[in-house]
N, C-alpha and C. Protein backbone atom coordinates (compact mmCIF):
# COMPACT_ATOMS: atom_id res chain seq x y z
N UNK A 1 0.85 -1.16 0.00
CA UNK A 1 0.00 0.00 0.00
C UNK A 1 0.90 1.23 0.00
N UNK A 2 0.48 2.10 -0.58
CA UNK A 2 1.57 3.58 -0.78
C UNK A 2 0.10 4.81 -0.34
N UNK A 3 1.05 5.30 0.92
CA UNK A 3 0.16 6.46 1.14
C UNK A 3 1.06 7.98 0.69
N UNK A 4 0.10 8.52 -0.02
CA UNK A 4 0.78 9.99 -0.42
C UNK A 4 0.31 10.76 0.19
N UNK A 5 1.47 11.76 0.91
CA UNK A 5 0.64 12.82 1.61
C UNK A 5 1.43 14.21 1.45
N UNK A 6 1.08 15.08 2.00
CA UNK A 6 2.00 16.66 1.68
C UNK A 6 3.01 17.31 2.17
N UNK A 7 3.50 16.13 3.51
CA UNK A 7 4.28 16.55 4.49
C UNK A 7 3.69 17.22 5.94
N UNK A 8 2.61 17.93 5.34
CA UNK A 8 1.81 18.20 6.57
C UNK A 8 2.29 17.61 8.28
N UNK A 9 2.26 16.90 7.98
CA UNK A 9 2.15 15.94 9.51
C UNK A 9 3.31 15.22 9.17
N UNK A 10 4.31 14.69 10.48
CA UNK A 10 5.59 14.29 10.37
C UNK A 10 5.18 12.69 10.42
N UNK A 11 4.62 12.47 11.13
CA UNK A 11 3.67 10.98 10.97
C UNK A 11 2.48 10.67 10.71
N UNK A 12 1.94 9.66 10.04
CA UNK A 12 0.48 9.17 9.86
C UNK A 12 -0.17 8.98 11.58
N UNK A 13 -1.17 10.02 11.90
CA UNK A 13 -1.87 9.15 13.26
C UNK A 13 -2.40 8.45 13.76
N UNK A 14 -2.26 7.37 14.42
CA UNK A 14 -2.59 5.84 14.79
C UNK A 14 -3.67 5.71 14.91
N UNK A 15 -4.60 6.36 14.58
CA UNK A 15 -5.80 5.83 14.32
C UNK A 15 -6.59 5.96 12.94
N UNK A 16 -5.36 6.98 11.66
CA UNK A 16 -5.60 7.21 10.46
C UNK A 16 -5.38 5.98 10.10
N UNK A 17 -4.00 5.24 10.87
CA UNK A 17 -3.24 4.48 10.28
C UNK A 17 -4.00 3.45 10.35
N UNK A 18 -4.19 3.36 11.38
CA UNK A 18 -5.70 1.70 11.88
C UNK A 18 -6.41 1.75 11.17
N UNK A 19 -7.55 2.68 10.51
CA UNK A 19 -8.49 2.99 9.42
C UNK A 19 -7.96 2.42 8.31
N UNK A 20 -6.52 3.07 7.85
CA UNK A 20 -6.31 2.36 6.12
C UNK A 20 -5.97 1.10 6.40
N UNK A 21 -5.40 0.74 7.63
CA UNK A 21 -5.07 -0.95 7.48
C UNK A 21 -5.80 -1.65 7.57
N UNK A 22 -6.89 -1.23 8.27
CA UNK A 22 -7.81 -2.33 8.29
C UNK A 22 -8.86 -2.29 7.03
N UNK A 23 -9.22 -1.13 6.14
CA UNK A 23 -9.57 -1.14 5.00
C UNK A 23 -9.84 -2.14 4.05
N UNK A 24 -8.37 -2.16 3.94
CA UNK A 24 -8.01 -2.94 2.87
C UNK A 24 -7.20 -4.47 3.38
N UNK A 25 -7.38 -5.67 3.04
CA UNK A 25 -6.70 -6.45 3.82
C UNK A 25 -6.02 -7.22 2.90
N UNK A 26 -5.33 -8.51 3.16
CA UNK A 26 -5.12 -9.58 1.90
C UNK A 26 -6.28 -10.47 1.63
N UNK A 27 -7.19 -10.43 2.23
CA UNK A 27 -8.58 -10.75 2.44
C UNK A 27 -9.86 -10.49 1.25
N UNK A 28 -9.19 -8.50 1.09
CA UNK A 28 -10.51 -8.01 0.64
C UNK A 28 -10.71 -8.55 -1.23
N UNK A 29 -12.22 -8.54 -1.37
CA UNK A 29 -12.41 -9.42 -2.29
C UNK A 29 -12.59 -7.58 -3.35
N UNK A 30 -12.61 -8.12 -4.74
CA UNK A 30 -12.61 -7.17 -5.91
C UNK A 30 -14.14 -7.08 -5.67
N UNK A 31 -14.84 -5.73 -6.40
CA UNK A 31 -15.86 -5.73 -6.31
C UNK A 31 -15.94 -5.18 -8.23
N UNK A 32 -16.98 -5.15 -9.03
CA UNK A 32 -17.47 -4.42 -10.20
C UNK A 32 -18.20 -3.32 -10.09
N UNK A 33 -17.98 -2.79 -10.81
CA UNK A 33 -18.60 -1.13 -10.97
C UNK A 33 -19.36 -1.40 -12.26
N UNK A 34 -20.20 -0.23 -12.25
CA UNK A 34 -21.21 -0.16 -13.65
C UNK A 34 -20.35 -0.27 -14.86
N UNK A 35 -18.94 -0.03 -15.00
CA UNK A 35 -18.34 0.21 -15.83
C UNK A 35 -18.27 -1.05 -16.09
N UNK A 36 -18.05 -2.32 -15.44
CA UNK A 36 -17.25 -3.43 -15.83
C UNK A 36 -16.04 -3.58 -15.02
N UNK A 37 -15.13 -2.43 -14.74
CA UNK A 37 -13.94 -2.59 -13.93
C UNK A 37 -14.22 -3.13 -12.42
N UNK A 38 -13.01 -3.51 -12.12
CA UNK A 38 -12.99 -4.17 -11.05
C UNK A 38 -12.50 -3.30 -9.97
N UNK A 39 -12.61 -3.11 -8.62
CA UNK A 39 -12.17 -2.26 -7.65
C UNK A 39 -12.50 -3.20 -6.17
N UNK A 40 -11.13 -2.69 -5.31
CA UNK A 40 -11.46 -3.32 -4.21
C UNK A 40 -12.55 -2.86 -3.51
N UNK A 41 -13.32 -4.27 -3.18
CA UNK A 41 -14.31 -4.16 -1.75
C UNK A 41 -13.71 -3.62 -0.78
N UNK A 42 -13.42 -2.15 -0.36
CA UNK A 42 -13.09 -1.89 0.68
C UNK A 42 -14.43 -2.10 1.99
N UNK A 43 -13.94 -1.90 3.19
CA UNK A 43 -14.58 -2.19 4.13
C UNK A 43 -14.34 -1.18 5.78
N UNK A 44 -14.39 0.11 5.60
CA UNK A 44 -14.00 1.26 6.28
C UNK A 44 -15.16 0.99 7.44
N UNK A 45 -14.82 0.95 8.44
CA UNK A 45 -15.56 0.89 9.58
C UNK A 45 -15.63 2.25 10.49
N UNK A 46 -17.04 3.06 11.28
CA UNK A 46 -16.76 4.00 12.14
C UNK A 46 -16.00 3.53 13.49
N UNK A 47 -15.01 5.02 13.44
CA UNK A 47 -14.17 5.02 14.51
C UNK A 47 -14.62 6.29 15.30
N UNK A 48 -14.53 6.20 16.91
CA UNK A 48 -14.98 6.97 17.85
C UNK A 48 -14.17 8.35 17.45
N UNK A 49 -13.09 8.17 16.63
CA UNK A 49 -11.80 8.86 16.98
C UNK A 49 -11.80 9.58 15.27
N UNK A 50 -12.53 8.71 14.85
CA UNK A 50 -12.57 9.71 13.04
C UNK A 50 -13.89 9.47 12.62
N UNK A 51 -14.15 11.19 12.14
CA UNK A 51 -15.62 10.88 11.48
C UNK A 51 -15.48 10.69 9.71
N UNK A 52 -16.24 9.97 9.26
CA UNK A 52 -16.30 9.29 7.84
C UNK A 52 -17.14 10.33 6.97
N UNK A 53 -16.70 11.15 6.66
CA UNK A 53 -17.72 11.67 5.79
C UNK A 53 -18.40 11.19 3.90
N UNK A 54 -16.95 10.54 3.39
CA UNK A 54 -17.00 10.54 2.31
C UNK A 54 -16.16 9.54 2.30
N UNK A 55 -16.33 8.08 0.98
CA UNK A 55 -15.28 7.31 0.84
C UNK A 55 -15.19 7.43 -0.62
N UNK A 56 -13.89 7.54 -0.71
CA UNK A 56 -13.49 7.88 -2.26
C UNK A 56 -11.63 6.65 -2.85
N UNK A 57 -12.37 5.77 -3.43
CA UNK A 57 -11.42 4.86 -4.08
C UNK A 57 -10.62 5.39 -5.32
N UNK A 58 -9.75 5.33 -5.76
CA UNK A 58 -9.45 5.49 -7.11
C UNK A 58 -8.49 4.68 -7.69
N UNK A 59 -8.70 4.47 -9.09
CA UNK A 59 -7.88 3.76 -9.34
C UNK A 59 -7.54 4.44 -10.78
N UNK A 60 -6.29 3.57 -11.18
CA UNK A 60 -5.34 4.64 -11.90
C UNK A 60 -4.72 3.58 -13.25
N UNK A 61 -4.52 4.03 -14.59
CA UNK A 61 -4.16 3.01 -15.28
C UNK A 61 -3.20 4.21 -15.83
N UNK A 62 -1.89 3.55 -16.08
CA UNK A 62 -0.81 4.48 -16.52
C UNK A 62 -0.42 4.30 -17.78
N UNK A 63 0.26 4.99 -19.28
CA UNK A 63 0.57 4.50 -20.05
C UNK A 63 1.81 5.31 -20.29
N UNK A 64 2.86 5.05 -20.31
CA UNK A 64 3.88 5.57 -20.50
C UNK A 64 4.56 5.47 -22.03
N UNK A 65 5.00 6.82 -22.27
CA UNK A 65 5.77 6.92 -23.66
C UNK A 65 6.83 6.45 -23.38
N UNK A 66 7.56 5.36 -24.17
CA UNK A 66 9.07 4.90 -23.61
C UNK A 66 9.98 5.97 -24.02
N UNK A 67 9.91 6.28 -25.15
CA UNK A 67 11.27 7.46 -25.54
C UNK A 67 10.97 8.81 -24.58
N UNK A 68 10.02 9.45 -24.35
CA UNK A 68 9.91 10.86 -23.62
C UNK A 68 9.66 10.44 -21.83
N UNK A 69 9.57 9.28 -21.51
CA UNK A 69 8.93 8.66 -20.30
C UNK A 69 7.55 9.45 -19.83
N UNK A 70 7.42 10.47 -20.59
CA UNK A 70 5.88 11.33 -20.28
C UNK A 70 4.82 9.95 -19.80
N UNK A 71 4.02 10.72 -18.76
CA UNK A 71 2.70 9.38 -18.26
C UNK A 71 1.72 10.31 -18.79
N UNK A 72 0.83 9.34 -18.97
CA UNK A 72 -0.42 9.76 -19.79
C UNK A 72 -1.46 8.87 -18.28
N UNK A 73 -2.33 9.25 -17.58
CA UNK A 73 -2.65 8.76 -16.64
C UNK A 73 -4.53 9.03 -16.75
N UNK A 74 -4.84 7.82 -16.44
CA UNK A 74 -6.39 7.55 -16.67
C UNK A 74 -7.10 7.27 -15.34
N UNK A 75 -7.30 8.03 -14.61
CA UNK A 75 -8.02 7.91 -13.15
C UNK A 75 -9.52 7.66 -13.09
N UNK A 76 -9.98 7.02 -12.56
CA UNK A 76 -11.51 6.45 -12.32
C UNK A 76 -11.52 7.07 -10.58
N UNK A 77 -12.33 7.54 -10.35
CA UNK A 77 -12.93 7.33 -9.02
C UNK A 77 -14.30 7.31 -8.94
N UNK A 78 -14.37 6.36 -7.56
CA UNK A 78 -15.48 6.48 -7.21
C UNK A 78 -15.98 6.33 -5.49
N UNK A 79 -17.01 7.90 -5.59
CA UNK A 79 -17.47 7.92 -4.31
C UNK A 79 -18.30 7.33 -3.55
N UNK A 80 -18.37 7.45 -2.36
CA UNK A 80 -19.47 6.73 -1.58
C UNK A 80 -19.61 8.38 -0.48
N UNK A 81 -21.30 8.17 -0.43
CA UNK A 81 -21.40 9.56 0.88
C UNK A 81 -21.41 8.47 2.09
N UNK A 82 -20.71 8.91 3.40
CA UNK A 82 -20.71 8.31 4.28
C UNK A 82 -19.85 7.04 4.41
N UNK A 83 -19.97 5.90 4.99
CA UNK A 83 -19.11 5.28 4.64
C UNK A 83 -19.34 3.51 4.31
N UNK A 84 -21.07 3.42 4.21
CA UNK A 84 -21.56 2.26 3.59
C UNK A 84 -20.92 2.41 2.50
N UNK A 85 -20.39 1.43 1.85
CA UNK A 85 -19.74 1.44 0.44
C UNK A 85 -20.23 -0.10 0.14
N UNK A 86 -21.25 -0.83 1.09
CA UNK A 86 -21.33 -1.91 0.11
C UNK A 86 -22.78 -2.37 -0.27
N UNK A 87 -23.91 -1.41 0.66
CA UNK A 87 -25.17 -1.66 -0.18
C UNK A 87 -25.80 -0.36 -1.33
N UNK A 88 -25.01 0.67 -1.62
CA UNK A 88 -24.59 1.35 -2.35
C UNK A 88 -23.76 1.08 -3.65
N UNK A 89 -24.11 1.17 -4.95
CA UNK A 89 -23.16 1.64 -5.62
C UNK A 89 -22.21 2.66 -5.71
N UNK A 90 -20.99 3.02 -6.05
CA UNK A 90 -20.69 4.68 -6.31
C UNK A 90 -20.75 5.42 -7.36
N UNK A 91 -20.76 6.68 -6.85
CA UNK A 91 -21.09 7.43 -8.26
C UNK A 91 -19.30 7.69 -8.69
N UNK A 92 -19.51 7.50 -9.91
CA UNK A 92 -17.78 7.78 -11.09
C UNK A 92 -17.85 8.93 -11.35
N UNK A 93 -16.67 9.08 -11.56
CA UNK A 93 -16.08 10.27 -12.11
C UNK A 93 -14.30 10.01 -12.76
N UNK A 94 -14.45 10.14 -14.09
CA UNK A 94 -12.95 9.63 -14.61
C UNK A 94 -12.23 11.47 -14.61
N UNK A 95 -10.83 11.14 -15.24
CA UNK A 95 -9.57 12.14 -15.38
C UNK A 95 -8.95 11.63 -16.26
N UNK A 96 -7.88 12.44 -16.99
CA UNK A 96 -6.77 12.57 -17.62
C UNK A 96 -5.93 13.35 -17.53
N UNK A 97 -4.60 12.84 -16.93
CA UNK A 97 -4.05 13.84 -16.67
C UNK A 97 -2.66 13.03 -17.54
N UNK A 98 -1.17 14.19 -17.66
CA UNK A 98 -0.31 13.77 -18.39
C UNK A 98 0.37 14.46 -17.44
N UNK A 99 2.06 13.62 -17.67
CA UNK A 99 2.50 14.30 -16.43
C UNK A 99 4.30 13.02 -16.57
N UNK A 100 5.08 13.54 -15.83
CA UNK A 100 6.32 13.32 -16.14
C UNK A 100 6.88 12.65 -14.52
N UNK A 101 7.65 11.65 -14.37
CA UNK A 101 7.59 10.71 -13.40
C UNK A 101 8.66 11.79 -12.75
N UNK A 102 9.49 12.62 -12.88
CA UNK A 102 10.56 13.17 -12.38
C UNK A 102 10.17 14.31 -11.60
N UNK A 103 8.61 15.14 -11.76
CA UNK A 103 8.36 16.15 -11.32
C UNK A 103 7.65 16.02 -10.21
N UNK A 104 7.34 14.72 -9.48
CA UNK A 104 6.99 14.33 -8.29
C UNK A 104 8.85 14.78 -6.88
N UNK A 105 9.45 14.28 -7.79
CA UNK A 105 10.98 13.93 -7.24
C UNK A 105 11.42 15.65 -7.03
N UNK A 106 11.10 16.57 -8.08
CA UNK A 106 11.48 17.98 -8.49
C UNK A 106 10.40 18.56 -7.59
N UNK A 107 9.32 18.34 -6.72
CA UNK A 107 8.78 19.10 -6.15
C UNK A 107 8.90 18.60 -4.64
N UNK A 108 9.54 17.78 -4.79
CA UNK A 108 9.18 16.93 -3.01
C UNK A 108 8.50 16.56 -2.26
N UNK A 109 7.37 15.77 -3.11
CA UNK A 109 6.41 15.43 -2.47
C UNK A 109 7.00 13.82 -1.65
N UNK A 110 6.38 13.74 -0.69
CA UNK A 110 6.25 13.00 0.50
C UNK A 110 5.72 11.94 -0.10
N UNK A 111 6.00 10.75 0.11
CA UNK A 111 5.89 9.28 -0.12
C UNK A 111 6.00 8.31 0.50
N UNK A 112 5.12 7.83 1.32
CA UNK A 112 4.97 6.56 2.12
C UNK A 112 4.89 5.45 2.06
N UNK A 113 5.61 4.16 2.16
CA UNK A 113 5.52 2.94 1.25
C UNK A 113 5.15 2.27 2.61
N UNK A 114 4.27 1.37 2.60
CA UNK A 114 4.11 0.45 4.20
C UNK A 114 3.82 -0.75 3.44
C-alpha cells in the first residue's frame, strides 16, 4: 500500500493508520462497478476517533511513452457519501491527466511505502 501525503504531519496518526489498514486487507475481495472494472471491496468501519464523511477509491491506469517517459494517466474514481460502500453503488467520475515521473521527485512530495 503507498500512502501519499503533503508533508503536513511528520507521521500518519494511529488511528488514520488503523483505518487504512484495516480497509483494505489480503482478504478483501474485488468488487465491479457499472463500468465493468474491477475495484477493491473496501470495508471502512466508524471510529470513535474519526468521522467518515466521504469514501473515495481510485484507481489509476498508466501508459507511458518509452522514448519521452511522459505518463499519460487515466483515473476512475469512485465515491461513496458516508461510509456504507457496500449496499450502495458509487457514483464515477474519470480524469486525464499527463505528467512526467521526475516532477513528483522535483517538487518533493512526500511518499509513504508500508
Amino acid at each position: 500500500m503507498e500512502i501519499i501525503e503533503d508533508g503536513t504531519y511528520p507521521e500518519i496518526p494511529p488511528s488514520l493508520l488503523d483505518l487504512i489498514e484495516t480497509c483494505v486487507t489480503n482478504e478483501t475481495k474485488d468488487r465491479v462497478d457499472s463500468l465493468g472494472l474491477s475495484y477493491p471491496g473496501i470495508t471502512p468501519r466508524k471510529s470513535p476517533n474519526l468521522g467518515i464523511d466521504e469514501v473515495h477509491i481510485r484507481s489509476v491506469y498508466d501508459y507511458v511513452f518509452t522514448e519521452s517517459q511522459y505518463v499519460t494517466e487515466i483515473a476512475i474514481y469512485r465515491s461513496w457519501k458516508g461510509c456504507d460502500v457496500v449496499s450502495r453503488d458509487p457514483e464515477i467520475q474519470t480524469s486525464v491527466s499527463l505528467y512526467h515521473r521526475v516532477w513528483d521527485e522535483e517538487t518533493g512530495k512526500a511518499i509513504w511505502r508500508i
